[in-house]
N, C-alpha and C. Protein backbone atom coordinates (compact mmCIF):
# COMPACT_ATOMS: atom_id res chain seq x y z
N UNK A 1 -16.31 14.70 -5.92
CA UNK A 1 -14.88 14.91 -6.00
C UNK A 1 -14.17 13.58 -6.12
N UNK A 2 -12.89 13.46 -7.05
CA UNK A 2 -12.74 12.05 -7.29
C UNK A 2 -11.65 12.10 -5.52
N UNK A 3 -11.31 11.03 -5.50
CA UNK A 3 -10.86 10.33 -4.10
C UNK A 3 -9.48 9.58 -4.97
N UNK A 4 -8.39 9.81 -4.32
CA UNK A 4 -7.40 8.32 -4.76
C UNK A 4 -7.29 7.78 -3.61
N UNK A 5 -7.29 6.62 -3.77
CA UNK A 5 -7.18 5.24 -2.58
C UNK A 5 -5.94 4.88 -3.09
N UNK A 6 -5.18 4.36 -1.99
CA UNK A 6 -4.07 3.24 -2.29
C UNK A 6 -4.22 2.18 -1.04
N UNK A 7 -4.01 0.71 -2.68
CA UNK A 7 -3.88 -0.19 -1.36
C UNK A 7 -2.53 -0.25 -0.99
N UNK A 8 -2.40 0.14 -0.02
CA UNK A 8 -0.90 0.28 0.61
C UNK A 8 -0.55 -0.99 1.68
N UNK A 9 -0.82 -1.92 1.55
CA UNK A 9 0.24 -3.04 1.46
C UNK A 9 0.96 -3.04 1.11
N UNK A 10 2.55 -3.12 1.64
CA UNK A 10 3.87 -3.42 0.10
C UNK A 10 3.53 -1.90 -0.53
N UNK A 11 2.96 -1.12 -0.83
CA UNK A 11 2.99 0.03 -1.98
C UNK A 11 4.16 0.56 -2.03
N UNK A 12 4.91 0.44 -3.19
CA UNK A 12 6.07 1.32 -2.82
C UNK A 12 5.98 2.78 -3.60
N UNK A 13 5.12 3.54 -3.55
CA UNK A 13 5.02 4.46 -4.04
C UNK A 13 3.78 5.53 -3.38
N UNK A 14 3.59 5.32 -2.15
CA UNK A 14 2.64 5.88 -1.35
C UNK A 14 2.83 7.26 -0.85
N UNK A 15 4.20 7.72 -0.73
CA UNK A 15 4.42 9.32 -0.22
C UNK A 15 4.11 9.85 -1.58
N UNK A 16 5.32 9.23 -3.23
CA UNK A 16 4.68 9.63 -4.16
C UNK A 16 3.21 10.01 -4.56
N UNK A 17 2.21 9.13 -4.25
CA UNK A 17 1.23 9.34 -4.00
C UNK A 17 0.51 10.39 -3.83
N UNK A 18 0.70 10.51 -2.22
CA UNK A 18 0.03 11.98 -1.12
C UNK A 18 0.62 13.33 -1.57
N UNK A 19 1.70 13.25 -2.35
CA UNK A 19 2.23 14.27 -2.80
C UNK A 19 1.84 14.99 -4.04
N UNK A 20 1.17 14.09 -5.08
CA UNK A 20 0.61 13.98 -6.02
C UNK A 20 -1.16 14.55 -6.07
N UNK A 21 -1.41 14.13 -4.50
CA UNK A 21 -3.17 13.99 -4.08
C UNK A 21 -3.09 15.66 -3.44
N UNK A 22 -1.72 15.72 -2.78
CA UNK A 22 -2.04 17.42 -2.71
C UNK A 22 -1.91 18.13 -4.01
N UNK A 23 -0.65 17.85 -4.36
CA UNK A 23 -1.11 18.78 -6.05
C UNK A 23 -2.04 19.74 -6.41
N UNK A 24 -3.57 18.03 -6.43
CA UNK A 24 -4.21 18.21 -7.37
C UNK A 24 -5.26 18.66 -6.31
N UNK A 25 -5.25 18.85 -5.25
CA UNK A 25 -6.09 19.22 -4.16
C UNK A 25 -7.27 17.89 -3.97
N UNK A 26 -6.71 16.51 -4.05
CA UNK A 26 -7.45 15.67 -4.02
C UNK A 26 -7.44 14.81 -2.31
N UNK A 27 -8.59 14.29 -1.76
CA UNK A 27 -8.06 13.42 -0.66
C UNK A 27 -7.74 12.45 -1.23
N UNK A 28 -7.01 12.00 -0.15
CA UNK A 28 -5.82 10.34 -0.21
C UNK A 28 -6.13 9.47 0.81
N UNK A 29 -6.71 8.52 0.47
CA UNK A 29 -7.00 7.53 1.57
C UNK A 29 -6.03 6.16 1.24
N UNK A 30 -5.06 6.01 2.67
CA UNK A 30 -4.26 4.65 2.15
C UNK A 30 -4.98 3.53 3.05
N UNK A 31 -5.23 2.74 2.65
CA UNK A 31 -6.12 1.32 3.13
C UNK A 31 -5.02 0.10 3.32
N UNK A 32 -5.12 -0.28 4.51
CA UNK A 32 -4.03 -1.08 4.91
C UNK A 32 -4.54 -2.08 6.11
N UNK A 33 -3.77 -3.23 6.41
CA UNK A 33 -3.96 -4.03 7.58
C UNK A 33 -3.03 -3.87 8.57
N UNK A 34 -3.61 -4.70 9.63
CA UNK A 34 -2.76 -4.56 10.59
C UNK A 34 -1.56 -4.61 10.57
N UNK A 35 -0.79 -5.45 10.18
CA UNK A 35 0.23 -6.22 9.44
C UNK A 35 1.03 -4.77 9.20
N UNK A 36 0.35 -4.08 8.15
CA UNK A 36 1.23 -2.96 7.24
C UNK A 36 0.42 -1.74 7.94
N UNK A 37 0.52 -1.44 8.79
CA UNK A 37 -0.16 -0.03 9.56
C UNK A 37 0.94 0.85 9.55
N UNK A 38 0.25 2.14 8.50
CA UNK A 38 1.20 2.73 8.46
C UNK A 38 -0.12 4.65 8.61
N UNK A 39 0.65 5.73 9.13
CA UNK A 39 0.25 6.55 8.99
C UNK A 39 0.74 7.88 8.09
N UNK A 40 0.45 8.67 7.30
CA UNK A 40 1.34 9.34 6.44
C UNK A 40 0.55 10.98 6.72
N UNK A 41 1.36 12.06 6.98
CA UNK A 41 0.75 13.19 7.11
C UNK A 41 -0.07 13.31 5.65
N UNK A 42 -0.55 14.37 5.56
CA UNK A 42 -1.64 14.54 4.18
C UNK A 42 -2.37 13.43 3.47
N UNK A 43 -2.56 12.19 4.16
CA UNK A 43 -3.27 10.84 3.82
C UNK A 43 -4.15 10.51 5.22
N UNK A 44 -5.53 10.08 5.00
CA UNK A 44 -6.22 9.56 5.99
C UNK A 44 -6.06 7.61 5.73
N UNK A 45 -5.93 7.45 6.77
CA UNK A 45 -5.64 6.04 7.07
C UNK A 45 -6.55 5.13 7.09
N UNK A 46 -6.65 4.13 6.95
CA UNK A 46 -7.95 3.08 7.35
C UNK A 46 -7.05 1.73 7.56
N UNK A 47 -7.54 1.25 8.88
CA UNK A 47 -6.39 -0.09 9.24
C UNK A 47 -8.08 -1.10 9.41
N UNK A 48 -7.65 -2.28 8.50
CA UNK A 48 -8.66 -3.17 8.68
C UNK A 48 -7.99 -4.49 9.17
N UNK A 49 -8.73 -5.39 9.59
CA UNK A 49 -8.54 -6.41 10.23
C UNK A 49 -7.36 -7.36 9.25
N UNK A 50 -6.35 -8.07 9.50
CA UNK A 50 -5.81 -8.88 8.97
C UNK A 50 -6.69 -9.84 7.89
N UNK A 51 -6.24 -10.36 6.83
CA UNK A 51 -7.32 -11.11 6.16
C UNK A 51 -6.78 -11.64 4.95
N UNK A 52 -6.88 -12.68 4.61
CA UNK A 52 -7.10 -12.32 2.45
C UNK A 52 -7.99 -11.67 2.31
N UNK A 53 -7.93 -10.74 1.68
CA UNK A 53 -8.67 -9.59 0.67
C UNK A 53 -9.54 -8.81 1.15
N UNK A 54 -8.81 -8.20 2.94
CA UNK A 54 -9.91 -7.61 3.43
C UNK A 54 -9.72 -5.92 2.96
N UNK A 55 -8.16 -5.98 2.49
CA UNK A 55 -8.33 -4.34 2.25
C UNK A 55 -8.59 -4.06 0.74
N UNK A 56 -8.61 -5.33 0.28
CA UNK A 56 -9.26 -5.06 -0.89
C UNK A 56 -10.50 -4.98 -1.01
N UNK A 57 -11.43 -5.86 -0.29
CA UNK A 57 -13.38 -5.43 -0.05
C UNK A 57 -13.07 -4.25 0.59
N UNK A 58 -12.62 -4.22 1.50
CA UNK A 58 -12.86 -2.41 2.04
C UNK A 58 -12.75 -1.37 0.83
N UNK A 59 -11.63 -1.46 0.23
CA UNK A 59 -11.20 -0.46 -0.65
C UNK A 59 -12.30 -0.51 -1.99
N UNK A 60 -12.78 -1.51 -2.38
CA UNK A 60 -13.84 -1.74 -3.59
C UNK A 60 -15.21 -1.32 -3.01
N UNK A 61 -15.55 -1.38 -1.57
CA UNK A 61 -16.68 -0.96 -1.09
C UNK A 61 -16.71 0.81 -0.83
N UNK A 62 -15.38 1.53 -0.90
CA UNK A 62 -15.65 2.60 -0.78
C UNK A 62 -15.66 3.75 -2.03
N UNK A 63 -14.90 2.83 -3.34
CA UNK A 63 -14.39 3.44 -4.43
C UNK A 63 -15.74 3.75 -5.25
N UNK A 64 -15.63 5.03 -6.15
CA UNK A 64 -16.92 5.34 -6.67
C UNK A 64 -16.30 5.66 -8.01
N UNK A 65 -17.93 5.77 -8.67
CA UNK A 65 -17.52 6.18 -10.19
C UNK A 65 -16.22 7.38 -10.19
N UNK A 66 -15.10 7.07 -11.11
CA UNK A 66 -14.10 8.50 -10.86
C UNK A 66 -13.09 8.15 -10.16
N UNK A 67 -13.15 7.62 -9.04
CA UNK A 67 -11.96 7.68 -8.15
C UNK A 67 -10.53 6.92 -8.67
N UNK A 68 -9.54 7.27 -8.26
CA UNK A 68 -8.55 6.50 -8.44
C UNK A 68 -7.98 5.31 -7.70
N UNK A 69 -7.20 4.47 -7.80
CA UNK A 69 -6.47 3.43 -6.86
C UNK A 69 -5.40 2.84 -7.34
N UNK A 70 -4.58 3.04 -6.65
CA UNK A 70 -3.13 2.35 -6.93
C UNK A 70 -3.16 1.03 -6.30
N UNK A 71 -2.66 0.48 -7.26
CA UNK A 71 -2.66 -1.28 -6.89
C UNK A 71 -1.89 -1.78 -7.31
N UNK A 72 -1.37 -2.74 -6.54
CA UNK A 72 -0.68 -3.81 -7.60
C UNK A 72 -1.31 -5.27 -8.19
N UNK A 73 -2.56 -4.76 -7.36
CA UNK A 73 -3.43 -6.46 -7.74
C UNK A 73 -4.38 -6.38 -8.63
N UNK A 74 -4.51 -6.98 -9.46
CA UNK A 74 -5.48 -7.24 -10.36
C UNK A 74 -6.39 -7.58 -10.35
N UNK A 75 -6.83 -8.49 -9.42
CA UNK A 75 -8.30 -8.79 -9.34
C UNK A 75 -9.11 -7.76 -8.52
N UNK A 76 -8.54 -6.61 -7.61
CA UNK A 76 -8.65 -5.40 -7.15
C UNK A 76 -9.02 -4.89 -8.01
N UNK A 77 -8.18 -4.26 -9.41
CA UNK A 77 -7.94 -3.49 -10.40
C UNK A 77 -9.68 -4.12 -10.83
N UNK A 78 -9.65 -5.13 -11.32
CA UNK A 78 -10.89 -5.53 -12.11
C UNK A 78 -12.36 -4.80 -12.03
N UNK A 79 -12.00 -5.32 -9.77
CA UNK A 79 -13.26 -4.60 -9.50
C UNK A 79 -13.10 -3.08 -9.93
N UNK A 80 -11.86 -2.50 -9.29
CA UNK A 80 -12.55 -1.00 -9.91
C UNK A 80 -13.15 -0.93 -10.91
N UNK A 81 -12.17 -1.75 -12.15
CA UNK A 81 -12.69 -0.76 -13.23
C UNK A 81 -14.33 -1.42 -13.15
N UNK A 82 -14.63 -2.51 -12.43
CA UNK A 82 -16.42 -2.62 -12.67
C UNK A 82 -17.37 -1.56 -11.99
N UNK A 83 -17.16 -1.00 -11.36
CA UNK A 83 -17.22 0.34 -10.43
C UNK A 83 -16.68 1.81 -11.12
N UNK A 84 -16.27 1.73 -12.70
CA UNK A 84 -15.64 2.51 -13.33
C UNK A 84 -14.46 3.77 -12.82
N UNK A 85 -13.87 3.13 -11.49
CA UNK A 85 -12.84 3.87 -11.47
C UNK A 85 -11.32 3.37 -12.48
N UNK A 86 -10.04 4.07 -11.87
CA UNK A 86 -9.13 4.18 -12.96
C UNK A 86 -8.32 3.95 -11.62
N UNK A 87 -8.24 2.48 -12.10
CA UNK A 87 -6.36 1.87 -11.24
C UNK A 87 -5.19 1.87 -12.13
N UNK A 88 -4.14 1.78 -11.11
CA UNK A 88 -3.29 2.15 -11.74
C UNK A 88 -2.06 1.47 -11.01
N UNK A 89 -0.94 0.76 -11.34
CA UNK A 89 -0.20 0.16 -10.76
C UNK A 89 1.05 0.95 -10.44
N UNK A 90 1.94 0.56 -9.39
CA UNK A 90 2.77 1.22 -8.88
C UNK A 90 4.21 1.67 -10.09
N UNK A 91 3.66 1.33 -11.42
CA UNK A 91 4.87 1.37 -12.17
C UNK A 91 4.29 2.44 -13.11
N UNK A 92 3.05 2.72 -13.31
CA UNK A 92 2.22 3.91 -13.74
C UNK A 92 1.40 3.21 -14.86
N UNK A 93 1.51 2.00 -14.92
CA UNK A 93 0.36 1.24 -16.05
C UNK A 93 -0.97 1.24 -15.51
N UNK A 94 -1.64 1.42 -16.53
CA UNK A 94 -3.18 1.72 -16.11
C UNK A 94 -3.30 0.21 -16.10
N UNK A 95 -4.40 0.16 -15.44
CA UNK A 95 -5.51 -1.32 -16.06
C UNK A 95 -6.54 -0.45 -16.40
N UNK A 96 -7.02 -1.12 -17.66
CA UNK A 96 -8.15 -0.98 -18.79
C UNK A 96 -9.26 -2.04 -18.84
N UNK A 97 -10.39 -2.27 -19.52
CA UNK A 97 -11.28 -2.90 -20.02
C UNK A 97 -10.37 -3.97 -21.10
N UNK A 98 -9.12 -2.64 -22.10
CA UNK A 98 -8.39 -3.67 -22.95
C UNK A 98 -7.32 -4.34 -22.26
N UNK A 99 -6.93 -4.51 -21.25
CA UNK A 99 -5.67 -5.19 -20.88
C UNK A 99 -6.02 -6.16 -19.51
N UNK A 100 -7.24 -5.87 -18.87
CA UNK A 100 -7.21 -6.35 -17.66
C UNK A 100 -7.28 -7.67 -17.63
N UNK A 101 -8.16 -8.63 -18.62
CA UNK A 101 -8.24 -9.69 -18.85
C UNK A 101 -7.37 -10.66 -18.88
N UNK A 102 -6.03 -9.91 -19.84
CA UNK A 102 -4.79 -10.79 -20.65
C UNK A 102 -4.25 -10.56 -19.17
N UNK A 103 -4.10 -9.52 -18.01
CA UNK A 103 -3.61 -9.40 -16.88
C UNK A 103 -3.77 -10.67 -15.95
N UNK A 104 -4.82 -11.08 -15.82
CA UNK A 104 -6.09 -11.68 -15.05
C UNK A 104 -5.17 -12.89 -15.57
N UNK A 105 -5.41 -13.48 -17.00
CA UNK A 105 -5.31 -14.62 -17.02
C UNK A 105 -3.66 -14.80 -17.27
N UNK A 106 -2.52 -14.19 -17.06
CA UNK A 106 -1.41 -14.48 -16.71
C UNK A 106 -1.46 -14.63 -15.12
N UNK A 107 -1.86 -14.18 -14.62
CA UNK A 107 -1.96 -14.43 -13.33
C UNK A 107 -2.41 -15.88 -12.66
N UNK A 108 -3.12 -15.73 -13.57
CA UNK A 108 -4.06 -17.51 -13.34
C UNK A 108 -2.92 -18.29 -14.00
N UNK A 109 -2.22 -18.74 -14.70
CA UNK A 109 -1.52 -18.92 -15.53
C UNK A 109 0.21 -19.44 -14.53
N UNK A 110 0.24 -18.11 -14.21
CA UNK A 110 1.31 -18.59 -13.25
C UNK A 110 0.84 -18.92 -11.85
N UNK A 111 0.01 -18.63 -11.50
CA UNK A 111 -0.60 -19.59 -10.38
C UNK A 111 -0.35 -21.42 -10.20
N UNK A 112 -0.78 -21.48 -11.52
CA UNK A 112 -0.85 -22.96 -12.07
C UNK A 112 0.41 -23.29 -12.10
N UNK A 113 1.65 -22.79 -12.75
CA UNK A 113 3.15 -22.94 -12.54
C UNK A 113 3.34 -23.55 -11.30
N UNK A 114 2.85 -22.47 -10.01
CA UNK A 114 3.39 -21.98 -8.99
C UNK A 114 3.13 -23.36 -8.51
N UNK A 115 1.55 -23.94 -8.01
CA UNK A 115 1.59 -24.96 -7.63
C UNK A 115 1.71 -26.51 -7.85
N UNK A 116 2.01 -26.24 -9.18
CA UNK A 116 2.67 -27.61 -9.71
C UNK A 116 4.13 -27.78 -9.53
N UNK A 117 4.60 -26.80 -8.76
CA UNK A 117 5.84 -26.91 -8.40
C UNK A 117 7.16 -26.22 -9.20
N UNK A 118 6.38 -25.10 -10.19
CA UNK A 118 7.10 -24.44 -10.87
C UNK A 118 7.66 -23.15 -10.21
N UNK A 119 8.59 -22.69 -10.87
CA UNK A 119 9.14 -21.61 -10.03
C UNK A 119 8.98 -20.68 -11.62
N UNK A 120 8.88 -19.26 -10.83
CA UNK A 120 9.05 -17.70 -12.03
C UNK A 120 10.14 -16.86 -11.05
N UNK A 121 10.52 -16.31 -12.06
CA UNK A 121 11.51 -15.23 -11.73
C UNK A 121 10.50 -14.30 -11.63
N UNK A 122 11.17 -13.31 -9.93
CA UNK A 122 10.29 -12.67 -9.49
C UNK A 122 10.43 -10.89 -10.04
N UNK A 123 10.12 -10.02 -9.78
CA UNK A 123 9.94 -8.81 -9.71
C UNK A 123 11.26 -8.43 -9.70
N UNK A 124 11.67 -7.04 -10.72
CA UNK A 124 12.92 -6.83 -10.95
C UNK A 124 12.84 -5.53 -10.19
N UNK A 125 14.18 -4.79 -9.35
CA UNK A 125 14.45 -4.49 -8.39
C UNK A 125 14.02 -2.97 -8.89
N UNK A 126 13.36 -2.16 -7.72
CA UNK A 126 12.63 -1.46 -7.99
C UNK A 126 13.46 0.19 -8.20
N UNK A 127 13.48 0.73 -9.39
CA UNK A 127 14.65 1.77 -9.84
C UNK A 127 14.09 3.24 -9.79
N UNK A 128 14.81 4.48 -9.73
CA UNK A 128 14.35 5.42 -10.45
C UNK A 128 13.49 5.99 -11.13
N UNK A 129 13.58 5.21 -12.25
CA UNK A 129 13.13 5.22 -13.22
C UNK A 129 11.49 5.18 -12.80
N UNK A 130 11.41 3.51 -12.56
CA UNK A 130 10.09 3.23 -11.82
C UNK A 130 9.42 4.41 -11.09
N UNK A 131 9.62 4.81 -10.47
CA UNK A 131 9.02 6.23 -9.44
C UNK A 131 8.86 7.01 -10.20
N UNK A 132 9.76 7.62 -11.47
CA UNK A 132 9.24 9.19 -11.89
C UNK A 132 8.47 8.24 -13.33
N UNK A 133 8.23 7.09 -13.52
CA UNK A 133 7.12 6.81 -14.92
C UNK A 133 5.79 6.96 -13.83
N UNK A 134 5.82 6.39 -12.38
CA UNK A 134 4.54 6.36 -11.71
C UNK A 134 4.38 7.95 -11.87
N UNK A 135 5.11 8.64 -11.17
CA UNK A 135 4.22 9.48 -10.83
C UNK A 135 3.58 10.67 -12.17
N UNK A 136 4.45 10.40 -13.07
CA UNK A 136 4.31 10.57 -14.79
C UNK A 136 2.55 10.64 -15.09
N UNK A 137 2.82 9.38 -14.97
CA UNK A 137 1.43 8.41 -14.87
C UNK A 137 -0.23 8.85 -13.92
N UNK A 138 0.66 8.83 -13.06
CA UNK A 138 -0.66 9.39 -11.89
C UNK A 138 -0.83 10.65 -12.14
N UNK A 139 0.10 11.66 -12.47
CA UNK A 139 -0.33 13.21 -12.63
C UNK A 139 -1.64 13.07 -13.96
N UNK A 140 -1.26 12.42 -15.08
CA UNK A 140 -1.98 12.80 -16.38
C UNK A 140 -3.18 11.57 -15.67
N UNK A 141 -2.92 11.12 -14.76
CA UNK A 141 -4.39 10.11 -14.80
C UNK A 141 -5.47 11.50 -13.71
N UNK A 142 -4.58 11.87 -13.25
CA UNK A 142 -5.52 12.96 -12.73
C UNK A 142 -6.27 14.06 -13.33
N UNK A 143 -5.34 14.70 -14.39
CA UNK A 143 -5.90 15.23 -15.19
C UNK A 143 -6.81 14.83 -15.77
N UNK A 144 -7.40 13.45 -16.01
CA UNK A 144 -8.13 13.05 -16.80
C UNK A 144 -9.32 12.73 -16.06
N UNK A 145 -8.95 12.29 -14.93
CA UNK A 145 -9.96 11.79 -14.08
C UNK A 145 -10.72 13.06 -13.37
N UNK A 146 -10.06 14.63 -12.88
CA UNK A 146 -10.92 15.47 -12.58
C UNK A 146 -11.86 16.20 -13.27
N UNK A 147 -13.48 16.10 -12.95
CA UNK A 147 -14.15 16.83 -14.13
C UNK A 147 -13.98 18.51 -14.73
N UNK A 148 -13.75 18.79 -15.58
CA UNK A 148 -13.87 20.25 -16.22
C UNK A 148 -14.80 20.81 -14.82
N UNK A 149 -13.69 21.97 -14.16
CA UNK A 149 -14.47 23.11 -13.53
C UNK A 149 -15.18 22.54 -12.13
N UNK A 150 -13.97 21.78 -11.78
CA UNK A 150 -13.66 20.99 -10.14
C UNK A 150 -12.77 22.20 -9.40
């Protein structure tokens, strides 16, 4: 049975989510740290230790061929898709095999900005709009992702 995970740090689209995971009669596991401990009826929880990238090894150690994950991180995203699941960011863009790379290396990219003392304009304020393309997004990724005669 596929599984959606969210790393729910920051997620701003996590009730969307569980709401989405009943739908489709799927479980919902949100993976989170101490920091962001949060509990949501119709979602099972997992609180891991504070860390860089501990709810991301948790979450890549439990994800299987199929499953879904909402992310906003990319080097997360990567691993899934090496694990052939289907991430998906909180704005309803997939990451792919074709896009994850050019993802990857903007990231690296402005990294390099960042600590040479450059500044980026950050993340534009999160709308409407945004929420019904996610959940747009996550319904047909489900469809796609449950096998014929689940």
């Amino acid at each position: 049975m596929v599984t959606i995970f969210v790393d729910a740090d920051g997620c701003p689209v996590v009730n969307e989510t569980i709401s989405i995971a009943k739908k489709f009669k799927l479980p919902c596991i949100l993976i989170c740290d101490t920091a962001h401990e949060m509990h949501r009826e119709g979602a099972e929880t997992v609180i891991v230790s504070k860390g860089a990238d501990a709810v991301d090894f948790v979450l890549v150690n439990r994800v299987k061929k199929g499953d879904i994950v909402v992310t906003q991180d990319y080097g997360l995203a990567a691993m899934v898709l090496a694990k052939q699941g289907h991430p998906i960011d909180q704005n309803g863009r997939r990451y792919t095999e074709e896009n994850i790379d050019q993802l990857l290396f903007a990231r690296h990219t402005a990294q390099k900005i960042r600590m040479a003392g450059g500044r980026l304009r950050g993340p534009k304020k999160r709308s409407k709009e945004s929420n019904e393309k996610f959940i747009e997004s996550l319904k047909e990724l489900c469809k796609f992702a449950i096998p014929p005669n689940s």
